[in-house]
N, C-alpha and C. Protein backbone atom coordinates (compact mmCIF):
# COMPACT_ATOMS: atom_id res chain seq x y z
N UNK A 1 -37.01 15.11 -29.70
CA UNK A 1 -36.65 14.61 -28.39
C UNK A 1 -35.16 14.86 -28.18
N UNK A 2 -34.68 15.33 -26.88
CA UNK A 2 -33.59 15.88 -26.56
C UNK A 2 -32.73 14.31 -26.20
N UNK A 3 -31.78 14.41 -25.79
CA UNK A 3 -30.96 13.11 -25.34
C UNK A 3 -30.71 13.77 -23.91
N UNK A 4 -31.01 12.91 -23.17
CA UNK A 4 -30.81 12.93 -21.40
C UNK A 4 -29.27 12.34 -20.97
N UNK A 5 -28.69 12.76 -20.32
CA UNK A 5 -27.32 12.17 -19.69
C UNK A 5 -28.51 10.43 -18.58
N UNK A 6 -27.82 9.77 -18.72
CA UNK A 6 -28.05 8.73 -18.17
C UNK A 6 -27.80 8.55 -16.49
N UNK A 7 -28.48 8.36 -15.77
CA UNK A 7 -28.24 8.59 -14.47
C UNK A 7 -27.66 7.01 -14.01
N UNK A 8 -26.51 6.72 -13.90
CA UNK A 8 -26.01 5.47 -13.24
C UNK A 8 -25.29 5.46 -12.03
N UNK A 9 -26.26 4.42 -11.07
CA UNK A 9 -25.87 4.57 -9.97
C UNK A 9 -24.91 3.50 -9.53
N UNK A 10 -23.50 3.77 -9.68
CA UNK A 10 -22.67 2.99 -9.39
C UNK A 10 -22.48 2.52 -8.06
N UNK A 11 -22.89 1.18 -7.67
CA UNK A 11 -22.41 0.66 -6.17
C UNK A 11 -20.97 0.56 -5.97
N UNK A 12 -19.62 0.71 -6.19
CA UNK A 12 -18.30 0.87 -6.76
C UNK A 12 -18.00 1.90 -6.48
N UNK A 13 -18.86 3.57 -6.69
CA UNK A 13 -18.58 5.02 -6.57
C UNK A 13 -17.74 4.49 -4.99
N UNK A 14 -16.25 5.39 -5.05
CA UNK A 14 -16.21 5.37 -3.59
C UNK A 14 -17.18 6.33 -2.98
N UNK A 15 -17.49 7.29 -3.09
CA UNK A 15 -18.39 8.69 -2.14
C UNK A 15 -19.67 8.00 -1.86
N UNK A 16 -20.10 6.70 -2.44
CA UNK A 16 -21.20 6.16 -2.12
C UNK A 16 -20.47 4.91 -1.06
N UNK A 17 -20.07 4.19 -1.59
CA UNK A 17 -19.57 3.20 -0.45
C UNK A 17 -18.69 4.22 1.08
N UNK A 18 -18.07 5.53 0.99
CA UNK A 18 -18.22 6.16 2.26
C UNK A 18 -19.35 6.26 2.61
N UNK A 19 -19.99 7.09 2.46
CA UNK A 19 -21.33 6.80 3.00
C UNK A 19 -22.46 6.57 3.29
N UNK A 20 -22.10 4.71 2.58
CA UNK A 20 -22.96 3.83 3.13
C UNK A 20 -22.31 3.36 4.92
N UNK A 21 -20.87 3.47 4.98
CA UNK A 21 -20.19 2.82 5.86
C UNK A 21 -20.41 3.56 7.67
N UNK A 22 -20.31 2.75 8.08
CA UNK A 22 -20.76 3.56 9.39
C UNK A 22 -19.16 3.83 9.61
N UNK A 23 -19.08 4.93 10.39
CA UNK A 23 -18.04 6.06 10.97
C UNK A 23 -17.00 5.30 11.19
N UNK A 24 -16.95 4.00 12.10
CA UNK A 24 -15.91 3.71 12.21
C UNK A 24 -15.32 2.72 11.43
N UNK A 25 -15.63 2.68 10.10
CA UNK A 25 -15.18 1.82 9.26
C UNK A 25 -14.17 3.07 7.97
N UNK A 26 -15.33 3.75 8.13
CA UNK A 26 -14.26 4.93 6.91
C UNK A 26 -12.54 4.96 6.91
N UNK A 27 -12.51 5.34 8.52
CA UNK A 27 -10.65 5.81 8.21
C UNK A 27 -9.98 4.70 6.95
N UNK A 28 -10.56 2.95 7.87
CA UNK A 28 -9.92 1.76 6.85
C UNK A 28 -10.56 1.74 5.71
N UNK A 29 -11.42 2.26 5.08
CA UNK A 29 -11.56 2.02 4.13
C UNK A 29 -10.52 3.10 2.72
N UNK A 30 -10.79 4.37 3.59
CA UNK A 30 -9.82 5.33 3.06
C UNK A 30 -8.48 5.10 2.85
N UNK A 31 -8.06 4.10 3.82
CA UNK A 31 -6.26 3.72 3.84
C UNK A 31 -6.16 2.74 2.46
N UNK A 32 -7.59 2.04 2.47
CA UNK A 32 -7.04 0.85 1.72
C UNK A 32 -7.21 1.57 0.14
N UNK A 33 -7.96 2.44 0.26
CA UNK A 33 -8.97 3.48 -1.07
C UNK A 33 -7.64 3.95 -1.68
N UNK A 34 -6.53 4.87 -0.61
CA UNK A 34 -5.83 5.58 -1.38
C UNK A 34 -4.55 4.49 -1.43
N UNK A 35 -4.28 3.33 -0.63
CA UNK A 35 -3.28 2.84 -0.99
C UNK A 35 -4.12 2.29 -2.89
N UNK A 36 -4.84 2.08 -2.79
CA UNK A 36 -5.02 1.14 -4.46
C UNK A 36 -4.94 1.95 -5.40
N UNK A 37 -5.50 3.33 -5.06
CA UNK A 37 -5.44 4.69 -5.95
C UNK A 37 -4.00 4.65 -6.41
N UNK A 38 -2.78 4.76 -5.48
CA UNK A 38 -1.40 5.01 -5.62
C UNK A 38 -0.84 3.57 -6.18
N UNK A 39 -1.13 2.17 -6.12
CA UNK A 39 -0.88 1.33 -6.78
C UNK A 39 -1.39 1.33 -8.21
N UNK A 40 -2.74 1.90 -8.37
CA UNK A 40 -3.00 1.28 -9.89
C UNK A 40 -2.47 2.40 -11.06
N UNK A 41 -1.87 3.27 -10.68
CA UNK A 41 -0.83 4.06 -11.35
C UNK A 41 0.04 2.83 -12.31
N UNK A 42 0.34 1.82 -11.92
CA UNK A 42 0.60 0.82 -12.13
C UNK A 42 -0.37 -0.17 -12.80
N UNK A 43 -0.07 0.04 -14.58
CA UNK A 43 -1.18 -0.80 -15.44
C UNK A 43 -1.48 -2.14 -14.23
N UNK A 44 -0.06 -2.85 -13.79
CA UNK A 44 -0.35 -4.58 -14.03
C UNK A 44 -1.26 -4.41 -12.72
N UNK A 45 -1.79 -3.37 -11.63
CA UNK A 45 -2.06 -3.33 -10.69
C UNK A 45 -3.42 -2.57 -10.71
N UNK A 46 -3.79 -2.28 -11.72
CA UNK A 46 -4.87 -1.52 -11.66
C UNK A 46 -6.66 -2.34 -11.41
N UNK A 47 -6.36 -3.77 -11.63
CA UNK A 47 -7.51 -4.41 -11.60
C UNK A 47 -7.75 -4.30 -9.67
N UNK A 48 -6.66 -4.66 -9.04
CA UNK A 48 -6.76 -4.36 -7.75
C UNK A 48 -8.22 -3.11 -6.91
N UNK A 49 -7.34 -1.92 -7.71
CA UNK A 49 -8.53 -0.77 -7.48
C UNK A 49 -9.61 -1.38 -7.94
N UNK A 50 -10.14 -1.81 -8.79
CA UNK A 50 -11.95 -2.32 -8.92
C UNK A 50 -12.01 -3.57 -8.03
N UNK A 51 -11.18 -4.45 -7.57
CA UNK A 51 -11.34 -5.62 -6.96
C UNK A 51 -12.13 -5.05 -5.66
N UNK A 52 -11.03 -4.24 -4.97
CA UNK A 52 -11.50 -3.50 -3.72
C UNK A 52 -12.85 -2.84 -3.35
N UNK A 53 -12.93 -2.21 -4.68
CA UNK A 53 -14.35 -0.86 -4.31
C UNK A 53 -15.35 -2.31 -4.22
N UNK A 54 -15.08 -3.12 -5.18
CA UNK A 54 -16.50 -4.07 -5.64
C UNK A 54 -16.62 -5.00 -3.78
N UNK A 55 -15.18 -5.01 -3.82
CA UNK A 55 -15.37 -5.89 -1.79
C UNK A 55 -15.74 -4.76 -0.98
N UNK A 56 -16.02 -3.71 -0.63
CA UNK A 56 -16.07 -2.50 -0.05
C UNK A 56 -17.60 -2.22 -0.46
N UNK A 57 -17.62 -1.99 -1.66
CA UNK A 57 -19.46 -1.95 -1.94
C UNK A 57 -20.07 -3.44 -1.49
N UNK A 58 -19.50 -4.28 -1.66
CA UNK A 58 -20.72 -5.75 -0.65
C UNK A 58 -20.73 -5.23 0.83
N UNK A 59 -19.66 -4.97 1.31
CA UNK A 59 -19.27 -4.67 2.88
C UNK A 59 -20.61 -3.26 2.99
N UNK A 60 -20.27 -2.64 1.88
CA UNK A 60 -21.32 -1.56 2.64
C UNK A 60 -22.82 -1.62 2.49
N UNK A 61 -23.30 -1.96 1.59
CA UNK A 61 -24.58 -2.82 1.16
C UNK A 61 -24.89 -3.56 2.85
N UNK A 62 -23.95 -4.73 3.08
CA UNK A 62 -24.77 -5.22 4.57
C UNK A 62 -24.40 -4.47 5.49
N UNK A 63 -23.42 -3.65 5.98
CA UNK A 63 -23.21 -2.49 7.29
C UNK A 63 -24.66 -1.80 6.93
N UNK A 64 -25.34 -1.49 5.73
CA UNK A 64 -26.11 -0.37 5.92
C UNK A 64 -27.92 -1.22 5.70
N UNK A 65 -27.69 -3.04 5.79
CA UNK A 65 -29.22 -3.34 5.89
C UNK A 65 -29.52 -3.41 7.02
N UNK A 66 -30.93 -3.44 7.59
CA UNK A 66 -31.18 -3.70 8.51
C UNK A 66 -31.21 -4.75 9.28
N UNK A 67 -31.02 -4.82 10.75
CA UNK A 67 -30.64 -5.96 10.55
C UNK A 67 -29.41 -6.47 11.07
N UNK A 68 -28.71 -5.82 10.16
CA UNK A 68 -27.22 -6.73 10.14
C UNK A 68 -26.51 -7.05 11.73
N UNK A 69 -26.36 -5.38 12.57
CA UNK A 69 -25.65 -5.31 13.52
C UNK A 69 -25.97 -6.97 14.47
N UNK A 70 -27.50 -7.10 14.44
CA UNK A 70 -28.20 -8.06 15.38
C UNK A 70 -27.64 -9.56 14.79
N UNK A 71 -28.45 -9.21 13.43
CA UNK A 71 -27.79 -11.06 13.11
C UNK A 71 -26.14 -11.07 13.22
N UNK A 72 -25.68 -10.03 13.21
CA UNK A 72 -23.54 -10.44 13.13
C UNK A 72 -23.52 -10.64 14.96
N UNK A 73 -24.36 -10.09 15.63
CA UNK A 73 -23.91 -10.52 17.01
C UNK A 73 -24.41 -12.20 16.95
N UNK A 74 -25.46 -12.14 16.90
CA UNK A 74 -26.16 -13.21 17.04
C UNK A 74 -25.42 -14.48 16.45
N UNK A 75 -24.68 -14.27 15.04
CA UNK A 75 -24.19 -15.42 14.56
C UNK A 75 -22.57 -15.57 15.47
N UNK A 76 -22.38 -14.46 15.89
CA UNK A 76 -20.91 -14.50 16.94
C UNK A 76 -21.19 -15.51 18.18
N UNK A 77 -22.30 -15.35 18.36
CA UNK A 77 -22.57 -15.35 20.10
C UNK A 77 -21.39 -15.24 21.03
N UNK A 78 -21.89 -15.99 21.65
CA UNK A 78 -21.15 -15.33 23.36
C UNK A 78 -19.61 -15.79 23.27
N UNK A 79 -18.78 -15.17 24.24
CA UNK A 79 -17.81 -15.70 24.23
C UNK A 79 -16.71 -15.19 23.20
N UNK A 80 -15.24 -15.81 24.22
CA UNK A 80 -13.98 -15.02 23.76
C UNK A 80 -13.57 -14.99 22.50
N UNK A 81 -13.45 -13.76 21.65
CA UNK A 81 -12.76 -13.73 20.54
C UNK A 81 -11.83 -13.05 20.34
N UNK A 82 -10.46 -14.15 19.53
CA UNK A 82 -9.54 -13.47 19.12
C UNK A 82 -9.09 -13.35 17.80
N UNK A 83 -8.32 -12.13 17.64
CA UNK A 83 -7.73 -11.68 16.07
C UNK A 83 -6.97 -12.46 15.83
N UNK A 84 -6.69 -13.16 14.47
CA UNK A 84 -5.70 -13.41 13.73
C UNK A 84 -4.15 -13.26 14.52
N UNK A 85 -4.18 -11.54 14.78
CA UNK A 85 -2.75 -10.89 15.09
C UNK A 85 -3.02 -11.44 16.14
N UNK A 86 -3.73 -11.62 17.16
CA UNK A 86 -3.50 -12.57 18.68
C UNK A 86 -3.60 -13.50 18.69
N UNK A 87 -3.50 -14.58 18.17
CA UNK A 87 -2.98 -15.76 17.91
C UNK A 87 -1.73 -16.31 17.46
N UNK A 88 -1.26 -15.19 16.62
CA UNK A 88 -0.30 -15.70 16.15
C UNK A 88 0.84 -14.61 17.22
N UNK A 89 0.56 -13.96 17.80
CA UNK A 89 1.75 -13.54 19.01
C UNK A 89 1.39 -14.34 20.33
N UNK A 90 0.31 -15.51 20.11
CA UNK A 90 0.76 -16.19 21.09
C UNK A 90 1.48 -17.08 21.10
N UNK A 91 0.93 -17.90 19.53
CA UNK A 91 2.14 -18.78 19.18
C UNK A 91 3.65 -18.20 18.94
N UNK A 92 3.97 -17.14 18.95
CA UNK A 92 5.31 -16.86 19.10
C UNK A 92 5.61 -16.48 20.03
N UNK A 93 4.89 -16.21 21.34
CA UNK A 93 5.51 -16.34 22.87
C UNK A 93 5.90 -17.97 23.02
């Protein structure tokens, strides 16, 4: 019997968490991909890079069940929402 290379399918791979992600999520995921790439050059910083892919693979897991788009409206419902960043430039007007 020969020995087989082991096929492991990492949820973590970035080329899999791209694309699981729908289109308009990639650019940010790429910004945040290569900023951690260029930080974990840096031993004390390197846990960062796996922190990310592992939050990025949950994120893409539900962008890609079915499903999701409906229940994330649905749990939003109606009505005005604002960002973080617009709130806090209102409190500083």
């Amino acid at each position: 019997m020969t020995a087989q290379p082991i096929e492991h399918d990492d949820p973590r791979d970035p080329s899999r968490i791209l694309a699981a992600l729908p289109a308009r999520m990639r650019p940010t995921f790429l910004a945040e991909y290569e900023s951690a790439v260029d930080a974990a050059h840096d031993p004390e910083r390197y846990r960062a890079l796996n922190e990310l892919l592992q939050h990025w693979s949950v994120r893409a897991r539900a962008f890609a069940s079915p499903g999701y788009a409906a229940a994330r409206a649905e749990a939003l419902g109606p009505g005005p929402f604002f960002s973080l960043e617009d709130i806090d430039a209102r409190r500083a007007s």
